[in-house]
N, C-alpha and C. Protein backbone atom coordinates (compact mmCIF):
# COMPACT_ATOMS: atom_id res chain seq x y z
N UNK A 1 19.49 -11.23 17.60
CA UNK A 1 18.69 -11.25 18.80
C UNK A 1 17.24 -10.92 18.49
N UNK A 2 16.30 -11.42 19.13
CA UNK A 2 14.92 -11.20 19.05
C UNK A 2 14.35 -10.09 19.50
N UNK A 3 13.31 -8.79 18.73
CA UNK A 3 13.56 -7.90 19.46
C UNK A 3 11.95 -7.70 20.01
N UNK A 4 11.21 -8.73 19.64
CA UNK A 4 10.17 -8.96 20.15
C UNK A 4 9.31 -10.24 19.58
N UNK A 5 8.18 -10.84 20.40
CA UNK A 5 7.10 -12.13 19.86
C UNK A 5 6.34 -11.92 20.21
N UNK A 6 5.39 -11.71 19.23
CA UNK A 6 3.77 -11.35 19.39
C UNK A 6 3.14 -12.66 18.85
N UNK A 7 2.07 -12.96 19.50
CA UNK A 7 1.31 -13.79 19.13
C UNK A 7 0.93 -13.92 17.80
N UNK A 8 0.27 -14.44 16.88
CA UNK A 8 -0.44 -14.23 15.59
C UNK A 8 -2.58 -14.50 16.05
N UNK A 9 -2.91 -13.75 15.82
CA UNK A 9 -4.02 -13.94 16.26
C UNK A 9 -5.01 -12.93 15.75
N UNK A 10 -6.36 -12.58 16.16
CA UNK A 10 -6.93 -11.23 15.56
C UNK A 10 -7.37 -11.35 13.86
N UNK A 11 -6.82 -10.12 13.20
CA UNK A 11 -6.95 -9.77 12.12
C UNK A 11 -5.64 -10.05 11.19
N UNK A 12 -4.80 -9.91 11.61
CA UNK A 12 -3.71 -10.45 11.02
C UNK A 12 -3.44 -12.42 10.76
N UNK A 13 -3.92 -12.92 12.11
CA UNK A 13 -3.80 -14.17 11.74
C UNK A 13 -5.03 -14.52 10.68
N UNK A 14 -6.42 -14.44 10.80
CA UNK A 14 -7.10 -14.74 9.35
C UNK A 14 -6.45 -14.24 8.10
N UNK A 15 -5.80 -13.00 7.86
CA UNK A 15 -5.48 -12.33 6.89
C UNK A 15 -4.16 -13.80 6.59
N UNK A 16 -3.31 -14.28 6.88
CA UNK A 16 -2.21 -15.36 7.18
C UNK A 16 -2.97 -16.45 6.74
N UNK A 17 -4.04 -17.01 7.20
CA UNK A 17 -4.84 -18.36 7.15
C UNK A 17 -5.46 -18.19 5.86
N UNK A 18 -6.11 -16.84 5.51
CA UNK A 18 -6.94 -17.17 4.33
C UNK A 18 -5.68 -16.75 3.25
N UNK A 19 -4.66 -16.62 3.35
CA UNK A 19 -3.92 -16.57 2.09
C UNK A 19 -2.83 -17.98 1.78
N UNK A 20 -3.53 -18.87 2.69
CA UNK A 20 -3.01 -20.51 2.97
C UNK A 20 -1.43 -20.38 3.00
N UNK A 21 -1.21 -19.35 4.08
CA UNK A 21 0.70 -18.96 3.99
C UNK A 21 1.44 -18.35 3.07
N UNK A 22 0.85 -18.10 1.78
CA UNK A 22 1.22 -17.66 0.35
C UNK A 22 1.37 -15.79 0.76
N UNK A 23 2.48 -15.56 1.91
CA UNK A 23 2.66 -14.28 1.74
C UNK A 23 3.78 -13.46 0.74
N UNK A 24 3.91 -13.09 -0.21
CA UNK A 24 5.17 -12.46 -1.32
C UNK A 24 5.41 -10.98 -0.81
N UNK A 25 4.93 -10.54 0.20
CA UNK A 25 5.57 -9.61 0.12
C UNK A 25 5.62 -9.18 1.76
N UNK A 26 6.57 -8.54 2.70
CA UNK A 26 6.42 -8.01 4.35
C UNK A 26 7.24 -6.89 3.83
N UNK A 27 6.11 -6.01 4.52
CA UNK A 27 7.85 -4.42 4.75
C UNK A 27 7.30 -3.84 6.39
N UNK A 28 8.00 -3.35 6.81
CA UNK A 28 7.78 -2.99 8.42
C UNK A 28 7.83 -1.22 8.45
N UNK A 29 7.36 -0.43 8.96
CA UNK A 29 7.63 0.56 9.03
C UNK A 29 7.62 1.43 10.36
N UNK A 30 8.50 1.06 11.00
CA UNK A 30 8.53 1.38 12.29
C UNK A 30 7.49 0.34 12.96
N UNK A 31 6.98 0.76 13.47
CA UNK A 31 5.63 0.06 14.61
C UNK A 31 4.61 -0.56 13.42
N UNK A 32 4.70 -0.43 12.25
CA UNK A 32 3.13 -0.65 11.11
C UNK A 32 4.24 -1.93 10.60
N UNK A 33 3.25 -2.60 9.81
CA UNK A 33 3.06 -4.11 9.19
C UNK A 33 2.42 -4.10 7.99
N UNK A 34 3.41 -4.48 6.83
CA UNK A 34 2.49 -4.81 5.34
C UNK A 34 2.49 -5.68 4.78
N UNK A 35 1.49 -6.36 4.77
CA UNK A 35 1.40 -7.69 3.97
C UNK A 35 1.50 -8.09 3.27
N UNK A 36 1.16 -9.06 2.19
CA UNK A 36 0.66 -8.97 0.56
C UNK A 36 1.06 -10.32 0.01
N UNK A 37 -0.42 -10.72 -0.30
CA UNK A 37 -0.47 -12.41 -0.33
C UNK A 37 -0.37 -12.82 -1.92
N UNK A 38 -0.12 -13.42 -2.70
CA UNK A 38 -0.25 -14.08 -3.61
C UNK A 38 -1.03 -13.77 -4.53
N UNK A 39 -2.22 -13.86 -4.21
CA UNK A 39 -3.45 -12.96 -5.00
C UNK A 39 -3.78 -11.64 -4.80
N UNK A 40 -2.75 -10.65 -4.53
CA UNK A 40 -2.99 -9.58 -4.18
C UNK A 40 -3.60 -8.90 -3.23
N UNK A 41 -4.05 -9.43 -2.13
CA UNK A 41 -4.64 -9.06 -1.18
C UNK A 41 -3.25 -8.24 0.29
N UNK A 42 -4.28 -7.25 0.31
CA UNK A 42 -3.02 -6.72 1.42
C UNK A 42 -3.45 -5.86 3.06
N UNK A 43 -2.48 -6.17 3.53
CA UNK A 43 -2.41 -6.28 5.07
C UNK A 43 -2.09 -5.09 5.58
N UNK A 44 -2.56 -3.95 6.18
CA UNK A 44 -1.54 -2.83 7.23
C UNK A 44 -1.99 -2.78 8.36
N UNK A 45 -1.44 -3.23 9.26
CA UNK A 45 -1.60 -3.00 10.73
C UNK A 45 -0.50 -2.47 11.25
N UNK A 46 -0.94 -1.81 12.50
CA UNK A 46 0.33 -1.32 13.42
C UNK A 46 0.41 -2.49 14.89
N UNK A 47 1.57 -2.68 14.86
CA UNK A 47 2.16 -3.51 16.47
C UNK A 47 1.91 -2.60 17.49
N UNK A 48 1.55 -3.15 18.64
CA UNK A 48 1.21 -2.05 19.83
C UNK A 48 0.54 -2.95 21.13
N UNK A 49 1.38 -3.33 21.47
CA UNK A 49 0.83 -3.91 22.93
C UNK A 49 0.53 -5.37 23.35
N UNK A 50 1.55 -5.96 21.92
CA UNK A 50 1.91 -7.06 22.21
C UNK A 50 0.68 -7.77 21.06
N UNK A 51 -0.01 -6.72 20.42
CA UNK A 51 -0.84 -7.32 19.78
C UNK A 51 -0.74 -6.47 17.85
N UNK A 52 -1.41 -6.86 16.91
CA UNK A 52 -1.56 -6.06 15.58
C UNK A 52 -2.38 -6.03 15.44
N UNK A 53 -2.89 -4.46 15.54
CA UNK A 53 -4.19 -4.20 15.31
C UNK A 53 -4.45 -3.59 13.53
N UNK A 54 -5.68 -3.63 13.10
CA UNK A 54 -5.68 -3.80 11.61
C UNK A 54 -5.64 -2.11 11.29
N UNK A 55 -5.43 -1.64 10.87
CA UNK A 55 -5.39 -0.60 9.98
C UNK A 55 -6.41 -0.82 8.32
N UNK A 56 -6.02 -1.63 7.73
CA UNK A 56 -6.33 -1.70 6.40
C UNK A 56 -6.16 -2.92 5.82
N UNK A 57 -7.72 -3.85 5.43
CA UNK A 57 -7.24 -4.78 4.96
C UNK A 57 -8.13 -4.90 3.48
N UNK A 58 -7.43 -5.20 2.33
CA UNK A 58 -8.33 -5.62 0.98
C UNK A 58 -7.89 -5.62 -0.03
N UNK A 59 -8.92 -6.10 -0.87
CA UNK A 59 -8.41 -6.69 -2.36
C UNK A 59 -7.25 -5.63 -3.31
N UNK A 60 -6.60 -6.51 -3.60
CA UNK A 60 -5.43 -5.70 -4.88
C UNK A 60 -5.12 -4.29 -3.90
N UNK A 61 -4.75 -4.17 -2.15
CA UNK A 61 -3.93 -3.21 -1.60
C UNK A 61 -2.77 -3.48 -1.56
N UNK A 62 -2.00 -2.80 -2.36
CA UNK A 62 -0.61 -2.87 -2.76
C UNK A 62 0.34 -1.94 -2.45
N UNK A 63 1.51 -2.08 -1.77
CA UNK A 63 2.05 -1.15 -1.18
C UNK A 63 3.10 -0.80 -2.26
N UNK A 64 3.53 0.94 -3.07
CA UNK A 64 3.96 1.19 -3.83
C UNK A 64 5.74 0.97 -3.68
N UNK A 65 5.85 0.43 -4.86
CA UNK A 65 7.35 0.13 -4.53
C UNK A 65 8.31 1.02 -4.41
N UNK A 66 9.82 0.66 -4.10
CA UNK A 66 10.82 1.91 -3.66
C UNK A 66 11.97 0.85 -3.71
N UNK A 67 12.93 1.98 -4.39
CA UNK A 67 14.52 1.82 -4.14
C UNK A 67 14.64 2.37 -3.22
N UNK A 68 14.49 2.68 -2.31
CA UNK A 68 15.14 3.78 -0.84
C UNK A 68 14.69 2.93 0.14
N UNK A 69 14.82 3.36 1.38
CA UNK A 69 13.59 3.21 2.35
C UNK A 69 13.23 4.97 2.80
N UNK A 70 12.34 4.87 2.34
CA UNK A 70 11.04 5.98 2.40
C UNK A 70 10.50 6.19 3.64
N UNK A 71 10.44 7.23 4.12
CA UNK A 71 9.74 7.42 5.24
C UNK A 71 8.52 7.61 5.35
N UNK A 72 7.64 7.62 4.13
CA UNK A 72 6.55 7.76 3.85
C UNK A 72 5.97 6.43 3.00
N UNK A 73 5.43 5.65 3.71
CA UNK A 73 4.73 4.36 3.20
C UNK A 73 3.29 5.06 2.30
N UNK A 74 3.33 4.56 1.26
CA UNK A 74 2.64 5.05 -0.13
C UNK A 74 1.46 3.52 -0.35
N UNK A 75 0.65 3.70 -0.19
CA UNK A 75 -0.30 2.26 -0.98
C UNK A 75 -1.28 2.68 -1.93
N UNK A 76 -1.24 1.90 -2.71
CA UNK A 76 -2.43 2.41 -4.07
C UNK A 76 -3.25 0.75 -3.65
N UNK A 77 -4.86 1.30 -4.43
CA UNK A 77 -5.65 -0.01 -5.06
C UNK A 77 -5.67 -0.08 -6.50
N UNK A 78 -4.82 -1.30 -6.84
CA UNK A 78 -4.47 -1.55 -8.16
C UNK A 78 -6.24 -1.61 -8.86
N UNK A 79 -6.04 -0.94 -9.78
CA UNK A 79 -6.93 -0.75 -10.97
C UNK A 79 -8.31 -0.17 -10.21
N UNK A 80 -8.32 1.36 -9.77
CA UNK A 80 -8.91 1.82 -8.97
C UNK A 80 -8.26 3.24 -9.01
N UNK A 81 -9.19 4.33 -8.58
CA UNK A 81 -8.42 5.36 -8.37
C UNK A 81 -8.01 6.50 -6.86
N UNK A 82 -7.88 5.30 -6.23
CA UNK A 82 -7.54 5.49 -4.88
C UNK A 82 -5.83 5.33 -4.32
N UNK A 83 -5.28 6.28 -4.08
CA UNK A 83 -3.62 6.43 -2.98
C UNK A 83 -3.84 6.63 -1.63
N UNK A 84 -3.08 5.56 -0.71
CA UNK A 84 -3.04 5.83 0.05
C UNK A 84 -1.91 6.27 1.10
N UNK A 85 -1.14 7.22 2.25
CA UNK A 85 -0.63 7.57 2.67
C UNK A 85 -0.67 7.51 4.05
N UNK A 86 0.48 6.46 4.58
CA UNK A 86 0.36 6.60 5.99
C UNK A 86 1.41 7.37 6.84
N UNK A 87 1.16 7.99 7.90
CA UNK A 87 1.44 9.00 8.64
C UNK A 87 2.18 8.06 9.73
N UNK A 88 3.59 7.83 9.85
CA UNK A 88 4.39 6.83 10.76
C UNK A 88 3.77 7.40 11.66
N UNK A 89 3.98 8.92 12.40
CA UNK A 89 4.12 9.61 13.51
C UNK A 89 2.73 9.38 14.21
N UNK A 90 1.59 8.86 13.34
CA UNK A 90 0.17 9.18 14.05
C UNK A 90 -0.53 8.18 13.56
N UNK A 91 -0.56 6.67 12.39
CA UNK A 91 -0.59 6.22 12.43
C UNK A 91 -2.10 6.35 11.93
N UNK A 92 -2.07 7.87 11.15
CA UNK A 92 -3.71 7.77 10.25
C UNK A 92 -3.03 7.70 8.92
N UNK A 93 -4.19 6.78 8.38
CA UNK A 93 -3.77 6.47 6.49
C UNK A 93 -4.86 7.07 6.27
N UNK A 94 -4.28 8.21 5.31
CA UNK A 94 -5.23 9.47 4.54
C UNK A 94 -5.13 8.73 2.71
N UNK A 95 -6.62 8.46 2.76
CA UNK A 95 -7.26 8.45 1.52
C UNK A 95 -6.84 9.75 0.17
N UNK A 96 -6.63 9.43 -0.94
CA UNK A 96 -6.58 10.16 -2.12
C UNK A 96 -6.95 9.76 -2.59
N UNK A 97 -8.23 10.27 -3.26
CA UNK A 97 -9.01 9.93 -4.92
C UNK A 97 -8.39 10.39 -5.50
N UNK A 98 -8.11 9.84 -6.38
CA UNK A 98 -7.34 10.44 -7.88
C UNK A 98 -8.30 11.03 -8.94
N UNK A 99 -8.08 12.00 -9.48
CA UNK A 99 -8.54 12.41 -10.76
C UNK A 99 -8.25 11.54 -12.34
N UNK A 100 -9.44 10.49 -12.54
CA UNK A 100 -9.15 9.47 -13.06
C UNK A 100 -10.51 9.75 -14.14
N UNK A 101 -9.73 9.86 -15.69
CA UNK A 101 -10.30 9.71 -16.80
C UNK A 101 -11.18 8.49 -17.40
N UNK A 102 -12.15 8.51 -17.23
CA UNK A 102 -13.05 6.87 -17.44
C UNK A 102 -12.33 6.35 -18.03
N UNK A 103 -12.36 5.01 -17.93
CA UNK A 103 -11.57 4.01 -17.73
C UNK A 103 -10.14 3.66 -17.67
N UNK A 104 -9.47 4.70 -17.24
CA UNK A 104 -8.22 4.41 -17.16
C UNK A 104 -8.08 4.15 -15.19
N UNK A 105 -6.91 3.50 -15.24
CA UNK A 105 -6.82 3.08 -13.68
C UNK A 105 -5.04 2.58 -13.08
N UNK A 106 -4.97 2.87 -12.01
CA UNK A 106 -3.67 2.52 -11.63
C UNK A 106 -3.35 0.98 -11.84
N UNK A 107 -2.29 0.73 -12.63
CA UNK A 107 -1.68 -0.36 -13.02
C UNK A 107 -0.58 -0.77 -11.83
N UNK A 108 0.43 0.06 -11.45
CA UNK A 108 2.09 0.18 -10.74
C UNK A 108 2.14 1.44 -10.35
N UNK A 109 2.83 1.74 -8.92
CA UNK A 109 2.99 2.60 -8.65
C UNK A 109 4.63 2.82 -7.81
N UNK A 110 5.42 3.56 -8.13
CA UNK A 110 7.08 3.72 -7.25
C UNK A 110 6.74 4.82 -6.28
N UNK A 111 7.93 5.05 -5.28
CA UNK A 111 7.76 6.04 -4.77
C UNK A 111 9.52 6.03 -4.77
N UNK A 112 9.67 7.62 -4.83
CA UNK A 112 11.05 7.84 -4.63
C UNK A 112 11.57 9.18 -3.75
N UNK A 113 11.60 8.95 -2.32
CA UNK A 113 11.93 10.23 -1.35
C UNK A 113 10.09 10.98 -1.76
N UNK A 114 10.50 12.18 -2.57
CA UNK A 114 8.80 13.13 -2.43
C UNK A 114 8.51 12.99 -4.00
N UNK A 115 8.72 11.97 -4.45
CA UNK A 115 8.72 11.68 -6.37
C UNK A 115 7.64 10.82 -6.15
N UNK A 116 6.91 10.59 -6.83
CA UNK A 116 5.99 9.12 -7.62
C UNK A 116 6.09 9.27 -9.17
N UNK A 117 5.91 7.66 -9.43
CA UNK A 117 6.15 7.39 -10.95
C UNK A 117 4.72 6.44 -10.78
N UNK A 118 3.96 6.63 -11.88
CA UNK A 118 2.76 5.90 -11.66
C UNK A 118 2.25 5.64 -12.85
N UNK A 119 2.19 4.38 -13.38
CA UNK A 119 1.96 4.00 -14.45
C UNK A 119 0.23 3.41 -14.07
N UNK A 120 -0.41 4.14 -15.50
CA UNK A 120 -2.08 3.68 -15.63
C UNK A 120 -2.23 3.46 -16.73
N UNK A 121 -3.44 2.61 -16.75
CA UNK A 121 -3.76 1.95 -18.55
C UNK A 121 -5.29 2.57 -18.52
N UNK A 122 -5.58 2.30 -19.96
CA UNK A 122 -6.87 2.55 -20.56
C UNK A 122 -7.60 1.19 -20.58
N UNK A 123 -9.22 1.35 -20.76
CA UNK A 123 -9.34 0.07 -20.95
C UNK A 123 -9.07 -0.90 -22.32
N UNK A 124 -8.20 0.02 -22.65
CA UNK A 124 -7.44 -1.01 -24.15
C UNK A 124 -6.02 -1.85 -23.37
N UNK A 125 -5.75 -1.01 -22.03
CA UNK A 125 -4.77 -1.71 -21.48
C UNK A 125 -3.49 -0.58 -22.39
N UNK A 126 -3.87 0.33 -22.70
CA UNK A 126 -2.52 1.12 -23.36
C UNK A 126 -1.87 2.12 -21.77
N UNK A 127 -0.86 1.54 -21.65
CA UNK A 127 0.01 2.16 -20.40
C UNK A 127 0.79 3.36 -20.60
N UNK A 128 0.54 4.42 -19.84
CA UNK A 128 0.69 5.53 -19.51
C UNK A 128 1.55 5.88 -18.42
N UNK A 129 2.82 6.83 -18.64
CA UNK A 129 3.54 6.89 -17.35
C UNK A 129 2.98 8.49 -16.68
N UNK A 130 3.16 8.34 -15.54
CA UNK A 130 3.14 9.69 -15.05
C UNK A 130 4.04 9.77 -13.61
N UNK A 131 4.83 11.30 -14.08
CA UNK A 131 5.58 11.09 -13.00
C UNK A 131 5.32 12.61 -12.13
N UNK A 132 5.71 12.57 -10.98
CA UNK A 132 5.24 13.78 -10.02
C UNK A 132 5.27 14.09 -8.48
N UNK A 133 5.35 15.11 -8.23
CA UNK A 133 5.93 15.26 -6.96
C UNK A 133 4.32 14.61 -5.48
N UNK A 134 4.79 14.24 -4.79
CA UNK A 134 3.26 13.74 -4.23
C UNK A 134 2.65 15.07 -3.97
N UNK A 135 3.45 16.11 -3.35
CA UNK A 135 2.47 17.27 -3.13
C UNK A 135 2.21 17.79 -4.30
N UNK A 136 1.69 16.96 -5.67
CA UNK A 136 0.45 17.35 -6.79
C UNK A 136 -0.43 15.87 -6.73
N UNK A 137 -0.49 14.87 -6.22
CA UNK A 137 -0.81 14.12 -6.19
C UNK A 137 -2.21 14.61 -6.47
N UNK A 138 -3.12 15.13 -5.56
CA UNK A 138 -4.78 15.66 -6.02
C UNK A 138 -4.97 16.53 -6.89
N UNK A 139 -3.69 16.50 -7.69
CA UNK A 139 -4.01 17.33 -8.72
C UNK A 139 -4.30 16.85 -10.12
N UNK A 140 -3.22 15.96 -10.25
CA UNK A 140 -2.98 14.97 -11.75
C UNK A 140 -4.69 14.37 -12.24
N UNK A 141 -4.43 14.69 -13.36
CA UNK A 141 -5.78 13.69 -14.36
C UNK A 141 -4.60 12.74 -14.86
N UNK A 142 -5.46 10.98 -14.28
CA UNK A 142 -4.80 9.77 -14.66
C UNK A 142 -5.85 9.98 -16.04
């Protein structure tokens, strides 16, 4: 059964048009929406009133992967030293700079329940794992 139809329109439908339909990736998280087109470009909006309003849209935003379903939606910017964390209940995504050693940068990132595994390279491209609870997240040197 259908449990709702929203138009496509706004910010979400360009985000749809300029990725010429080439979406690889949707995850839903309650009321929020994640995109993620082909070339890495990615989508978070929340549903609300018959419409999707944008939350977050841009290059290489990648939502961190998971064996579970997580109650805590995790997004990094691939090769950058920015995490991001959205708040289902309130629907603010809180920024983390990472403590990031010149030139090294987020490659992949998991999330598992209150775990992250986060692999970063150098600019030789030599990959580095790091694993850790998110509440050290502002702590770690990538």
């Amino acid at each position: 059964n259908e449990i709702e139809n929203i138009p496509l329109s706004g910010a979400v439908a360009d985000f749809i048009n300029n990725s010429n339909g080439r979406i690889v990736e949707m995850k839903v998280f309650g009321s929020f929406l994640y995109l993620r087109d082909l070339s890495g470009n990615g989508f978070l909006g929340e549903i609300e009133n018959e419409n999707i309003n944008l939350i977050k849209s841009s290059s290489q935003f990648i939502s961190a992967s998971s064996l579970y379903h997580d109650t805590t939606p995790i997004f990094f910017t691939r090769e950058s030293n920015t995490v991001f964390i959205l708040d289902v209940s309130t629907g603010k995504l809180t920024e983390y700079p990472l403590n990031v050693k010149d030139g090294h940068s987020i490659a992949q990132m998991w999330v598992a329940n209150d775990k992250l595994l986060i692999i970063a390279w150098d600019e030789s491209r030599l990959q580095i794992l790091h694993f850790l609870d998110q509440s050290e997240l502002s702590e770690i040197e990538i």
